[in-house]
N, C-alpha and C. Protein backbone atom coordinates (compact mmCIF):
# COMPACT_ATOMS: atom_id res chain seq x y z
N UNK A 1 76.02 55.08 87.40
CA UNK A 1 75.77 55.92 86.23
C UNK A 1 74.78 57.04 86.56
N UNK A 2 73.63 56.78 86.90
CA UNK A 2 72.54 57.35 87.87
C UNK A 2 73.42 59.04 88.61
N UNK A 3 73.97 58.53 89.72
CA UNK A 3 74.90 59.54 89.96
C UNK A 3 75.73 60.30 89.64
N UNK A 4 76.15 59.92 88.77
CA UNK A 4 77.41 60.80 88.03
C UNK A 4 76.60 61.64 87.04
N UNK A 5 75.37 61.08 86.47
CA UNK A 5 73.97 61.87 85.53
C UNK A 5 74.20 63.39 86.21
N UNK A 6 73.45 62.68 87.59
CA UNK A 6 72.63 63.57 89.01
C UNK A 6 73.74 65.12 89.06
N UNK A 7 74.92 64.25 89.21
CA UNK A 7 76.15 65.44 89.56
C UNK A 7 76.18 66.11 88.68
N UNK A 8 76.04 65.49 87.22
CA UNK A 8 76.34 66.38 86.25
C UNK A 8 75.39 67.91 86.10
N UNK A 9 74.37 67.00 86.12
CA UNK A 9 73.12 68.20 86.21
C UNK A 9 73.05 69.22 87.28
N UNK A 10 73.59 68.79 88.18
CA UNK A 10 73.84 69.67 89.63
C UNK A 10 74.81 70.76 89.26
N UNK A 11 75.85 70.10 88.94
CA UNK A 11 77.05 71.73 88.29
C UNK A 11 76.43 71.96 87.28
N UNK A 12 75.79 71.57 86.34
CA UNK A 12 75.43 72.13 84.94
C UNK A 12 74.36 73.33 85.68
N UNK A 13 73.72 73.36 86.87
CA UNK A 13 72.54 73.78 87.55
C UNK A 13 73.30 75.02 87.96
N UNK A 14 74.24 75.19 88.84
CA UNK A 14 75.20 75.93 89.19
C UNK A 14 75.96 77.06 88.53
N UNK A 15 76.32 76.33 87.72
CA UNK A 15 76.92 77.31 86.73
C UNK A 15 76.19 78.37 86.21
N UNK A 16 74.89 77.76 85.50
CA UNK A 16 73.89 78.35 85.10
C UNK A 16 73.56 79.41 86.59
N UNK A 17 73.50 79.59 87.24
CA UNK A 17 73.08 80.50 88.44
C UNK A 17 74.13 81.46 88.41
N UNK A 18 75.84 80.76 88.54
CA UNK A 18 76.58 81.78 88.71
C UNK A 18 76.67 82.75 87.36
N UNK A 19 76.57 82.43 85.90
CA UNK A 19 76.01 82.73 85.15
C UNK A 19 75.50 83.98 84.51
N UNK A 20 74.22 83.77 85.43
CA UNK A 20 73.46 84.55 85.15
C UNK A 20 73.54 85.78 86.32
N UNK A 21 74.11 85.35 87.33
CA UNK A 21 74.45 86.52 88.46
C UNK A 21 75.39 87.20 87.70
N UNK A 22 76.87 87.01 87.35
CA UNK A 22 77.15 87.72 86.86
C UNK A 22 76.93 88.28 85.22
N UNK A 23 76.05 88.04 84.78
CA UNK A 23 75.51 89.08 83.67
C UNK A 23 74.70 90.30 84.34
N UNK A 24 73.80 89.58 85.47
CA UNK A 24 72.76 90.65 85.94
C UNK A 24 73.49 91.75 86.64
N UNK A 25 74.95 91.27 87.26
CA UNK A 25 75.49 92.09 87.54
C UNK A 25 76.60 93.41 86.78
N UNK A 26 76.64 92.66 85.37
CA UNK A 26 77.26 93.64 84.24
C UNK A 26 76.20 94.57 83.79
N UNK A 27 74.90 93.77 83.99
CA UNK A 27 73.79 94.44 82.72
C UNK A 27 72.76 95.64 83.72
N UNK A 28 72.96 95.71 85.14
CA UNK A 28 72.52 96.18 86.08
C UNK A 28 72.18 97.23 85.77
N UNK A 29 71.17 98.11 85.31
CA UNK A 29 70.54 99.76 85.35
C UNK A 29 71.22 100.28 86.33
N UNK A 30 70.64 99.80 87.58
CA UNK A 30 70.87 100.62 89.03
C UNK A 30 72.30 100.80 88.92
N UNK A 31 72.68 99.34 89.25
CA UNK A 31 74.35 99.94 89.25
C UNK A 31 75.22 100.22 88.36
N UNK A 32 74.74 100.02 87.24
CA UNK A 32 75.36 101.19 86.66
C UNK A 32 75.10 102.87 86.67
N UNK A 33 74.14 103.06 87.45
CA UNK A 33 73.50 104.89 88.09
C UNK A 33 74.38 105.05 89.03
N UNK A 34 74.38 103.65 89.94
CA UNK A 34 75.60 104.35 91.24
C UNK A 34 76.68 104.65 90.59
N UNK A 35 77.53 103.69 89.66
CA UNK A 35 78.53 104.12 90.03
C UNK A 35 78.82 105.45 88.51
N UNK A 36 78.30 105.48 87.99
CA UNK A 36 77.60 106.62 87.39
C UNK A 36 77.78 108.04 88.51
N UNK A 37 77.04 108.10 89.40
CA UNK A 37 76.70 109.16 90.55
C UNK A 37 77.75 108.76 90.97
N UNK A 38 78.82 108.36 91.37
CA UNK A 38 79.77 107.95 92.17
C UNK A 38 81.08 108.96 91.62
N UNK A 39 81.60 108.33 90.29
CA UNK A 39 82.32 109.19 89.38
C UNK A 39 82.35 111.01 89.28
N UNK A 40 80.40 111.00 89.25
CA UNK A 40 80.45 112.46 88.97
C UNK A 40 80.93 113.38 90.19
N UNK A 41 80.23 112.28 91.16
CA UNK A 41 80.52 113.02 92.82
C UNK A 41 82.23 113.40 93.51
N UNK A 42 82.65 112.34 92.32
CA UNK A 42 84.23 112.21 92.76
C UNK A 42 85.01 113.93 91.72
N UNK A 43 84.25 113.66 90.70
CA UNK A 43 84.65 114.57 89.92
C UNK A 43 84.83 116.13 90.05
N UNK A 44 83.17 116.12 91.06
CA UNK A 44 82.57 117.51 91.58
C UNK A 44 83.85 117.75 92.39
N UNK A 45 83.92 117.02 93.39
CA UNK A 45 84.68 117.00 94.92
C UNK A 45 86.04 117.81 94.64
N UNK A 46 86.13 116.96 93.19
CA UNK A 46 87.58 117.45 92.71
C UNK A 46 87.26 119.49 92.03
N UNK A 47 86.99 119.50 91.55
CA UNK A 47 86.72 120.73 91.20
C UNK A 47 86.57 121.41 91.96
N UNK A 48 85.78 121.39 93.27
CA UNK A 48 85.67 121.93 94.82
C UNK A 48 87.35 122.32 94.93
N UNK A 49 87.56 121.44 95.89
CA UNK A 49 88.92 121.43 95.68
C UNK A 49 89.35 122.56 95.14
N UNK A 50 90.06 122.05 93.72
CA UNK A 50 90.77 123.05 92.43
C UNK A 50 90.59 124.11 93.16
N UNK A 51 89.12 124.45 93.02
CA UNK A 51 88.55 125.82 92.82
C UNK A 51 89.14 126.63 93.74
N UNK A 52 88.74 126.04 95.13
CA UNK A 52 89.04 126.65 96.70
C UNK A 52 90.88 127.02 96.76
N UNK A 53 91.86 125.95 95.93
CA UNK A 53 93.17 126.24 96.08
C UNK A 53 93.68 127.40 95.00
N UNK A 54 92.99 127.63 93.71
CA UNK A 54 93.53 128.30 92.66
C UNK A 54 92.54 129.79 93.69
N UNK A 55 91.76 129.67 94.13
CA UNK A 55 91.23 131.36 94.85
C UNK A 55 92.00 131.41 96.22
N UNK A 56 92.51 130.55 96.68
CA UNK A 56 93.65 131.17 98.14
C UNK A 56 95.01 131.12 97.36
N UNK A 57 95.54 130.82 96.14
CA UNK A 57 96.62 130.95 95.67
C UNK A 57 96.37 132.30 95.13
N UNK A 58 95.27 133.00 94.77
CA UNK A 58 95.23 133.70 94.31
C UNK A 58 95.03 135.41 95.18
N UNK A 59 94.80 134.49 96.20
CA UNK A 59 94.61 135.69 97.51
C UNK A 59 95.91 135.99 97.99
N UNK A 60 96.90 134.67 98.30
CA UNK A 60 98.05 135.37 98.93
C UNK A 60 98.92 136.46 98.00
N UNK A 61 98.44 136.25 96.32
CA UNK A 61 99.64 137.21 95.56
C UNK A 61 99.53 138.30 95.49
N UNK A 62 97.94 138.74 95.97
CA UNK A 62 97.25 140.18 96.13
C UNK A 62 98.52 140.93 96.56
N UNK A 63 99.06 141.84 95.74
CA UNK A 63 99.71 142.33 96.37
C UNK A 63 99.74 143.14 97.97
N UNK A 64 98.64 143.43 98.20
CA UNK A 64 98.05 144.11 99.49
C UNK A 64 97.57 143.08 100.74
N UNK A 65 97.84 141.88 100.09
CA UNK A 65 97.35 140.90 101.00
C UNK A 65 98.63 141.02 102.36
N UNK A 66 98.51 140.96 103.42
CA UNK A 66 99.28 141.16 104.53
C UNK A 66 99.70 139.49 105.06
N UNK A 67 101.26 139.71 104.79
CA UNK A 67 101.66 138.69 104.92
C UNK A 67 101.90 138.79 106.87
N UNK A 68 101.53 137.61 107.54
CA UNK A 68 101.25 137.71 109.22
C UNK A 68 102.87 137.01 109.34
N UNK A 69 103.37 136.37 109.16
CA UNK A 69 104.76 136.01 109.50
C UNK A 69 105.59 134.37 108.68
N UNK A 70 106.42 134.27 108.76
CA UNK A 70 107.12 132.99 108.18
C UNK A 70 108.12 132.53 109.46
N UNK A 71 107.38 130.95 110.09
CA UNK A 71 108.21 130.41 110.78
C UNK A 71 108.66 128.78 110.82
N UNK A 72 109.38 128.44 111.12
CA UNK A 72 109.37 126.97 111.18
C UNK A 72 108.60 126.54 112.12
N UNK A 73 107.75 125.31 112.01
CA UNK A 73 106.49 124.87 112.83
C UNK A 73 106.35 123.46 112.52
N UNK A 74 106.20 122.73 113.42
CA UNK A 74 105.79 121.07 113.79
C UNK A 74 104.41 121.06 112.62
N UNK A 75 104.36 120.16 111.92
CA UNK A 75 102.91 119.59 110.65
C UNK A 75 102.85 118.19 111.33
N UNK A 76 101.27 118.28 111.74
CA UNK A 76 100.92 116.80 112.21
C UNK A 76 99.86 117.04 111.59
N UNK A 77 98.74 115.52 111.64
CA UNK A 77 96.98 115.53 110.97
C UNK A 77 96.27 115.02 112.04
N UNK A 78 94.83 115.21 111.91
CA UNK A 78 94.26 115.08 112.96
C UNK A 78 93.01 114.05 111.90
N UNK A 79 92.47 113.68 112.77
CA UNK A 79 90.86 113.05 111.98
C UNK A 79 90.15 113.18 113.16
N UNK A 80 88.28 112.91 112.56
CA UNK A 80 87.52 113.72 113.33
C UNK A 80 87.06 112.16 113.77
N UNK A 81 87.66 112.14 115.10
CA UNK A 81 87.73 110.68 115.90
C UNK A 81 87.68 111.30 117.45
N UNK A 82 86.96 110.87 118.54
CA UNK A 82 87.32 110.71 119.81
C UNK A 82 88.58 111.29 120.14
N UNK A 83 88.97 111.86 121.06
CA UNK A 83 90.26 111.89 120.98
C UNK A 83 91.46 112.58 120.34
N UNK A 84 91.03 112.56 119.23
CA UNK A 84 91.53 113.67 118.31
C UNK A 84 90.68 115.14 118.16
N UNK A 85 89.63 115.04 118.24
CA UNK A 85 88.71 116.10 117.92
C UNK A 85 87.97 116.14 119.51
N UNK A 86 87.06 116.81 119.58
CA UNK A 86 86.60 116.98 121.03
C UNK A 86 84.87 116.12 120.90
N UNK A 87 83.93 115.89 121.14
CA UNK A 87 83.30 114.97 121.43
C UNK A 87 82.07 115.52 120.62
N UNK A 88 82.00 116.28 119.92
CA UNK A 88 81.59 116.99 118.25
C UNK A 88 82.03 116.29 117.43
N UNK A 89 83.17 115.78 117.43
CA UNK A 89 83.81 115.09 116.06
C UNK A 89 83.78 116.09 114.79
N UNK A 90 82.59 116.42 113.81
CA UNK A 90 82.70 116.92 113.13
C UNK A 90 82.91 118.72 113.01
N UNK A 91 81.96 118.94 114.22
CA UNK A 91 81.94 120.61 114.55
C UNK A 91 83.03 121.10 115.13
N UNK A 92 83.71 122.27 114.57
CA UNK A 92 84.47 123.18 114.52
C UNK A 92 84.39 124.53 115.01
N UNK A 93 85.27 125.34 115.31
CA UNK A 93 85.36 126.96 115.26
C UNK A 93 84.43 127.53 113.51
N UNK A 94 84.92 126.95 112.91
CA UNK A 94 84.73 127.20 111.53
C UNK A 94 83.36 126.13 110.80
N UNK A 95 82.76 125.45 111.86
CA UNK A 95 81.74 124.95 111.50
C UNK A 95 81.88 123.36 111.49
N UNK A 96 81.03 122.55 110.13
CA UNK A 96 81.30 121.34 109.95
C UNK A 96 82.20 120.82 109.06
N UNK A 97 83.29 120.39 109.30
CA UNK A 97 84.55 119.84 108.56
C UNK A 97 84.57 118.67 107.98
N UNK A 98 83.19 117.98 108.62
CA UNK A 98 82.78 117.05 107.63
C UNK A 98 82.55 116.71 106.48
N UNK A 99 80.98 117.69 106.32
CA UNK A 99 80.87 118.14 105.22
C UNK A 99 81.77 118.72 104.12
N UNK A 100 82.53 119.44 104.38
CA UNK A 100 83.52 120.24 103.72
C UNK A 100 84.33 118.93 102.95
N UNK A 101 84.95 118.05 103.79
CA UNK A 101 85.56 116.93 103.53
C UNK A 101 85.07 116.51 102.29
N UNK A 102 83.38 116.07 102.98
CA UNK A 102 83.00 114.92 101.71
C UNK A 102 82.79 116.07 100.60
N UNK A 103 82.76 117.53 100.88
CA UNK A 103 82.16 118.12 99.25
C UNK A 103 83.73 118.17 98.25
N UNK A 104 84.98 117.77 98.80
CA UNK A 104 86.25 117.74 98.09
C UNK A 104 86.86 118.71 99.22
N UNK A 105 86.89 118.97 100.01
CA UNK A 105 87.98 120.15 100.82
C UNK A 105 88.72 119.20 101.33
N UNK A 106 89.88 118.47 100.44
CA UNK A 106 90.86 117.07 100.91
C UNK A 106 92.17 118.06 101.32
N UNK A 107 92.28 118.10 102.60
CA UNK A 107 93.71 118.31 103.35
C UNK A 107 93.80 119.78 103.19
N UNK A 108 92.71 120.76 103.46
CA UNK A 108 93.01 122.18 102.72
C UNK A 108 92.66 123.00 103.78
N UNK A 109 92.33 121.96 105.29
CA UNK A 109 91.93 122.69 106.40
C UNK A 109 92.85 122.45 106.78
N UNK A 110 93.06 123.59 108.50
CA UNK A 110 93.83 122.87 109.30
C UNK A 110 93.60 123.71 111.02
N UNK A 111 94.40 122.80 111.91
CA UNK A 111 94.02 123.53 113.17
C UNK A 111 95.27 124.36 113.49
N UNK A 112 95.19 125.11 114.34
CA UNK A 112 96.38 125.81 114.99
C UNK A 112 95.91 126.85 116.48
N UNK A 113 96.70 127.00 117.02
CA UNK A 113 96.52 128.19 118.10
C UNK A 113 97.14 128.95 118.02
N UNK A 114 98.50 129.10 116.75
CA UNK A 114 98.76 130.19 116.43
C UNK A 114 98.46 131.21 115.49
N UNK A 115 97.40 131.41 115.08
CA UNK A 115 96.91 131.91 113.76
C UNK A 115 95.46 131.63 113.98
N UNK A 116 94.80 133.68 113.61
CA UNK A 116 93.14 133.29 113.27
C UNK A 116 92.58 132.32 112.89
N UNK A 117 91.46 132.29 113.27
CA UNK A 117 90.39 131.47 111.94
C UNK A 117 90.69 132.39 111.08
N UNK A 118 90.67 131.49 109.69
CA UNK A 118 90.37 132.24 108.45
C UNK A 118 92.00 132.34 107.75
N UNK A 119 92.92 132.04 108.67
CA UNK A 119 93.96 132.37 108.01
C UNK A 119 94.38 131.08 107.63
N UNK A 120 95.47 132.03 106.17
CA UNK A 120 95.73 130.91 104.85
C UNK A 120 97.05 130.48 105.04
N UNK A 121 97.55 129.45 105.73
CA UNK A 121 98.96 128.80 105.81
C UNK A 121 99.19 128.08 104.08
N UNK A 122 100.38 128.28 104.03
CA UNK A 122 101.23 127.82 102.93
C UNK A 122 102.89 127.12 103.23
N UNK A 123 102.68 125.90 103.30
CA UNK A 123 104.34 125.20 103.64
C UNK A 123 104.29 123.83 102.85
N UNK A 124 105.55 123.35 103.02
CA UNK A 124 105.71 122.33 101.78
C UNK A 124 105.21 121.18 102.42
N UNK A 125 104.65 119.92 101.47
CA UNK A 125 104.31 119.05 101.93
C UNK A 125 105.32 118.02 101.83
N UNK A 126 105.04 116.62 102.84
CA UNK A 126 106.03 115.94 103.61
C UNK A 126 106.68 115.32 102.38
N UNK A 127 107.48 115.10 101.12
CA UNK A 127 107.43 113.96 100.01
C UNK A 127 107.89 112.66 100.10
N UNK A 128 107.92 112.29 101.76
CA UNK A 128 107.70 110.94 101.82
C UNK A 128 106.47 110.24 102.57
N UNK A 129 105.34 111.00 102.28
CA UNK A 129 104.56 110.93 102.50
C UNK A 129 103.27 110.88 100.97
N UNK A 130 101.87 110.53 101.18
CA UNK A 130 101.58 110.43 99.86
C UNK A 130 100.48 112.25 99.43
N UNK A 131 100.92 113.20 100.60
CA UNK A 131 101.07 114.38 100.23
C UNK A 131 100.30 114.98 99.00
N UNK A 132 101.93 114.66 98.29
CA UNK A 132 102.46 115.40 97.15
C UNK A 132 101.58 115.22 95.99
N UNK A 133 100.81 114.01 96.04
CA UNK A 133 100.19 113.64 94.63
C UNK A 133 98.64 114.88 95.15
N UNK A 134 98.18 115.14 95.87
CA UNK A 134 97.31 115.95 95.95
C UNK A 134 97.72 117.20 96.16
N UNK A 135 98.85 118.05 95.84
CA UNK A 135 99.68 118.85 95.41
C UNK A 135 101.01 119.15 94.74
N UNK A 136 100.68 118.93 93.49
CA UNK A 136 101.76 118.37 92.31
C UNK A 136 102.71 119.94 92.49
N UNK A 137 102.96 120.82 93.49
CA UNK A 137 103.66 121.74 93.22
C UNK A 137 104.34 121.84 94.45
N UNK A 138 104.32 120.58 95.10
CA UNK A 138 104.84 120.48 96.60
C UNK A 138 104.39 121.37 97.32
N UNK A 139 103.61 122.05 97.53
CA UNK A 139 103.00 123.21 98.27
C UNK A 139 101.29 122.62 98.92
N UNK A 140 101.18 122.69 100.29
CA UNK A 140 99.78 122.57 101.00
C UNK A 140 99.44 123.80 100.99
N UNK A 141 98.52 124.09 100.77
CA UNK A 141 97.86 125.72 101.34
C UNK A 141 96.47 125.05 101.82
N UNK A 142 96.40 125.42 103.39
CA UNK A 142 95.25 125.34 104.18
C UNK A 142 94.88 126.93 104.94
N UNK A 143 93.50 126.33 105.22
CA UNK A 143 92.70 127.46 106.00
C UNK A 143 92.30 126.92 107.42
N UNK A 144 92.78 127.91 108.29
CA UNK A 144 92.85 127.50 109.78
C UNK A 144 91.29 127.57 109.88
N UNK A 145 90.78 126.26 110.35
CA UNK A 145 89.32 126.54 110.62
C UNK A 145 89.22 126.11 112.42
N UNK A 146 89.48 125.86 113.50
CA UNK A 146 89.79 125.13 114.25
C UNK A 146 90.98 125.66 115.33
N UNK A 147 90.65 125.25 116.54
CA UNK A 147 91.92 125.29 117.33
C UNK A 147 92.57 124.27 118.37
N UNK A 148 93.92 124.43 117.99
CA UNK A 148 94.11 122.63 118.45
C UNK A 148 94.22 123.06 120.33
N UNK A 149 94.23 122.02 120.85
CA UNK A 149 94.60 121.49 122.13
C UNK A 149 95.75 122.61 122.78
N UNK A 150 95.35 123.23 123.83
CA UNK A 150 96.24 123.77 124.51
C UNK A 150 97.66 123.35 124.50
N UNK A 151 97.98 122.16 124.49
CA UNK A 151 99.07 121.66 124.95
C UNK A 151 100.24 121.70 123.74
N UNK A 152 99.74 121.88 122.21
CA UNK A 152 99.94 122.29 121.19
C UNK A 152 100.03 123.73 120.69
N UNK A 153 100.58 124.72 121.49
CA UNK A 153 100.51 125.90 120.97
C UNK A 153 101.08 126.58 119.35
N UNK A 154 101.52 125.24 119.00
CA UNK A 154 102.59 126.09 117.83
C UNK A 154 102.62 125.51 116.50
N UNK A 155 101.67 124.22 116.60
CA UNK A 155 102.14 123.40 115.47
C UNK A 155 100.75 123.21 114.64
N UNK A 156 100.86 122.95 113.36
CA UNK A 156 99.70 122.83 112.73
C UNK A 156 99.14 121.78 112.20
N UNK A 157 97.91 121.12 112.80
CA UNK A 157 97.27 119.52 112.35
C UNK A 157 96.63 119.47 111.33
N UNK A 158 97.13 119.18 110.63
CA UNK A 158 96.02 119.31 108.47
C UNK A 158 94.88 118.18 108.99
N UNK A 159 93.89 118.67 108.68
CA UNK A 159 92.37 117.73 108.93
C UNK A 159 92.76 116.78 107.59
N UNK A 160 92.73 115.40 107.80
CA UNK A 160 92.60 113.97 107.22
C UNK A 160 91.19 113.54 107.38
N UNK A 161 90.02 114.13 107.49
CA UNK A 161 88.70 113.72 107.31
C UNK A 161 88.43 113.06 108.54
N UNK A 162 87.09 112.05 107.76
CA UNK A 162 86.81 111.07 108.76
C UNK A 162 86.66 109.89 107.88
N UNK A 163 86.47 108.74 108.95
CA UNK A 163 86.26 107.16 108.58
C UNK A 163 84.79 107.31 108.84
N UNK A 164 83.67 107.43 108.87
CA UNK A 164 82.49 107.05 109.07
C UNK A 164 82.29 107.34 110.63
N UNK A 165 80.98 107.30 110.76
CA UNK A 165 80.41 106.95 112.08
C UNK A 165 81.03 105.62 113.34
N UNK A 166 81.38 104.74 112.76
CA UNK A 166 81.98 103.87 113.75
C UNK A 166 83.12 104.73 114.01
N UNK A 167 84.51 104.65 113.25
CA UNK A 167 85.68 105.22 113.28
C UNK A 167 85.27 106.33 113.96
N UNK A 168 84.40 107.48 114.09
CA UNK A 168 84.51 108.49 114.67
C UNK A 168 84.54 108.27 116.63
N UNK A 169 83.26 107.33 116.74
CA UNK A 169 82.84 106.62 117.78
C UNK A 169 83.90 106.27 118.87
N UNK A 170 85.41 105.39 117.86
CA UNK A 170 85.85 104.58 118.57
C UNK A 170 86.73 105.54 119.28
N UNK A 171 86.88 104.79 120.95
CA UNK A 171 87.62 105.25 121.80
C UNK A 171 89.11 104.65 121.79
N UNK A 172 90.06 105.31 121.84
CA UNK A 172 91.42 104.59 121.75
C UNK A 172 91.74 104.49 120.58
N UNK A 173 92.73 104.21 119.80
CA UNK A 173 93.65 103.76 119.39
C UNK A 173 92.57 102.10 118.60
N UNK A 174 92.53 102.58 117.00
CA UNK A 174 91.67 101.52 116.24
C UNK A 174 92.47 100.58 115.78
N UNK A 175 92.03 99.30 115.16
CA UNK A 175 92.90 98.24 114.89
C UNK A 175 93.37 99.10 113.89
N UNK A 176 94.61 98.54 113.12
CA UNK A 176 95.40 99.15 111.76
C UNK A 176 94.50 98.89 110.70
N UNK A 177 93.53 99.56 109.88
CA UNK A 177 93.28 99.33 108.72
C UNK A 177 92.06 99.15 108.83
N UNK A 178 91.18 99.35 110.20
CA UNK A 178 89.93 99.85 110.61
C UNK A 178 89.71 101.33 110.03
N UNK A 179 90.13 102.17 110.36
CA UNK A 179 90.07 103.31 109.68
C UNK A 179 91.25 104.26 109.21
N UNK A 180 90.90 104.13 107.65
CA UNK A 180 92.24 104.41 106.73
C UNK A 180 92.95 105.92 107.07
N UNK A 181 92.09 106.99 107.07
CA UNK A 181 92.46 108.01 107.08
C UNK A 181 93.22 108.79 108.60
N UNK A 182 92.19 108.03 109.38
CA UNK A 182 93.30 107.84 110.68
C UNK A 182 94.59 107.09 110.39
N UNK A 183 94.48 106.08 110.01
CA UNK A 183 96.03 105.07 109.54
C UNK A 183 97.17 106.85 108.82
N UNK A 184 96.76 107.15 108.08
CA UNK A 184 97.17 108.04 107.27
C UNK A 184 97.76 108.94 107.73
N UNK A 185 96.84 109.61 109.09
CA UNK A 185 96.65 111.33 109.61
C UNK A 185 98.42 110.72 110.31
N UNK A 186 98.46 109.60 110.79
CA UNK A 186 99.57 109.22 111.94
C UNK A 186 101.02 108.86 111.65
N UNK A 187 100.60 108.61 110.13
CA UNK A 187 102.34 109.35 109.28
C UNK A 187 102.88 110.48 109.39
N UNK A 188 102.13 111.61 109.36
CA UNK A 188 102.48 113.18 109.45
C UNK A 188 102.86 113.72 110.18
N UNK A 189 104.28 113.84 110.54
CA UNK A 189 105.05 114.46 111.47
C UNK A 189 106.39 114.65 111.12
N UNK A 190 106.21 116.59 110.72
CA UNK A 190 107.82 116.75 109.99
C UNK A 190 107.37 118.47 110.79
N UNK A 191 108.99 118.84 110.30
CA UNK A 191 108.80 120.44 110.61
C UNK A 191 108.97 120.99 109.29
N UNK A 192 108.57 122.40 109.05
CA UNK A 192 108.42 122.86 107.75
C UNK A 192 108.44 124.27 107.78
N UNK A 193 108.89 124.95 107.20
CA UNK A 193 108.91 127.00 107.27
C UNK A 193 107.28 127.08 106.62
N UNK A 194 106.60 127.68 107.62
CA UNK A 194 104.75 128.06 107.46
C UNK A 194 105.36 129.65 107.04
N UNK A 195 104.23 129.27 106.20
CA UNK A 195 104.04 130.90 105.60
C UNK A 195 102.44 130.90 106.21
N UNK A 196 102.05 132.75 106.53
CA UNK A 196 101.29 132.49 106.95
C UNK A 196 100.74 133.83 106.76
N UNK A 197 99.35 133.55 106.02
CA UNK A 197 98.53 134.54 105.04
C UNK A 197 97.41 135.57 105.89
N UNK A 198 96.88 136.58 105.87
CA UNK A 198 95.90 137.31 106.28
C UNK A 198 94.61 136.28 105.24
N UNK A 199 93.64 135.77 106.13
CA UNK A 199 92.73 135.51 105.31
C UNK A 199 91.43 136.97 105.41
N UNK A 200 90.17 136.10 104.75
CA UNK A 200 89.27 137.29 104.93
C UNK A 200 88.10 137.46 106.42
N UNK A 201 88.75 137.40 106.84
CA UNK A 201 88.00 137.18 108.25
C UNK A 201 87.72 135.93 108.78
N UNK A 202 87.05 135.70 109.70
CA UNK A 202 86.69 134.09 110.27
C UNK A 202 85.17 133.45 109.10
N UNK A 203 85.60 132.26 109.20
CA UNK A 203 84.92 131.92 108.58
C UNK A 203 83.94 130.69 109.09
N UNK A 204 82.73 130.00 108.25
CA UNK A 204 82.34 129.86 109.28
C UNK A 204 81.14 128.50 107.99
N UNK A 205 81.43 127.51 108.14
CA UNK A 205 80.57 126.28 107.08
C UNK A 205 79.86 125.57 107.69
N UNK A 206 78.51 125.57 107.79
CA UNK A 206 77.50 125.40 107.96
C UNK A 206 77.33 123.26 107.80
């Protein structure tokens, strides 16, 4: 009888702990600030974004804007990993692509060796790919910030960000699902008619 008391009081003890963890964890100040700051940051990122695509949509219609040529061209992604990027990871022709990343510049860069810095490519995105939901008009428009690998003269790599500091680190080929946006960049491979915009000179993000 003694024991079965003992046990009782032991889970009755338990419960009461798990309990109260999760209230402290509903009723949390702090975390409710993160994810508070989390939302807004997601929100900003997004408006970044918007902003940057509705002013290069708005550059190529200039009528005076000088259209540089329309060709069919290889679309691959790159992430700022070993290997993919040169041993900078984040630094660029055009600066830090990092940054840019985390302030919302999602998929709006890109590399090439055929086309300035600064210039504004426009071609359709892959729609079996998940693309399209971050351009509901089937249309990518990126800004060449970057220049890819000699061995690539013709084709254009849309920057897929980065995974963090490890993911950037790793040498080779990461487990699957170690780092997502690499997982991601390595779907992207189609050909597509590039349109291809006069931007406003080289540019250059700090």
């Amino acid at each position: 009888m003694k024991i079965k008391i003992k046990k009782l009081l032991t889970n009755i003890f338990w419960l009461s702990v798990i309990s109260f963890m999760i209230y402290a964890a509903a009723h949390n100040p702090a975390q409710g600030e993160i994810e508070r700051n989390q939302i807004t940051q997601t929100a900003e990122a997004k408006v970044e974004k918007d902003e940057w695509l509705k002013e290069a949509k708005q550059k190529i219609a200039e009528p005076d804007r000088k259209k540089l040529n329309e060709t069919h061209r290889v679309i691959t992604a790159f992430t700022s990993r070993w290997g993919e990027a040169d041993r900078t990871e984040c630094e660029t022709a055009a600066g830090n692509i990092c940054k840019q990343w985390d302030a919302g510049r999602k998929y709006t860069m890109c590399a090439t060796r055929a086309f300035p810095i600064g210039t504004i490519l426009r071609f359709k995105a892959d729609r079996e790919s998940f693309l399209h939901k971050d351009f509901p008009d089937g249309y990518i428009i990126c800004e060449v910030i970057d220049r890819k690998n000699e061995r690539f003269p013709n084709s254009i790599d849309i920057y897929f960000g980065h995974d963090g500091p490890v993911c950037r680190k790793t040498v080779g080929k990461p487990p699957k699902g170690m780092c997502l946006n690499h997982d991601e960049a390595f779907t992207i491979n189609y050909t597509t008619l590039v349109e291809a915009w006069e931007g406003d000179g080289p540019v250059y993000y700090p």
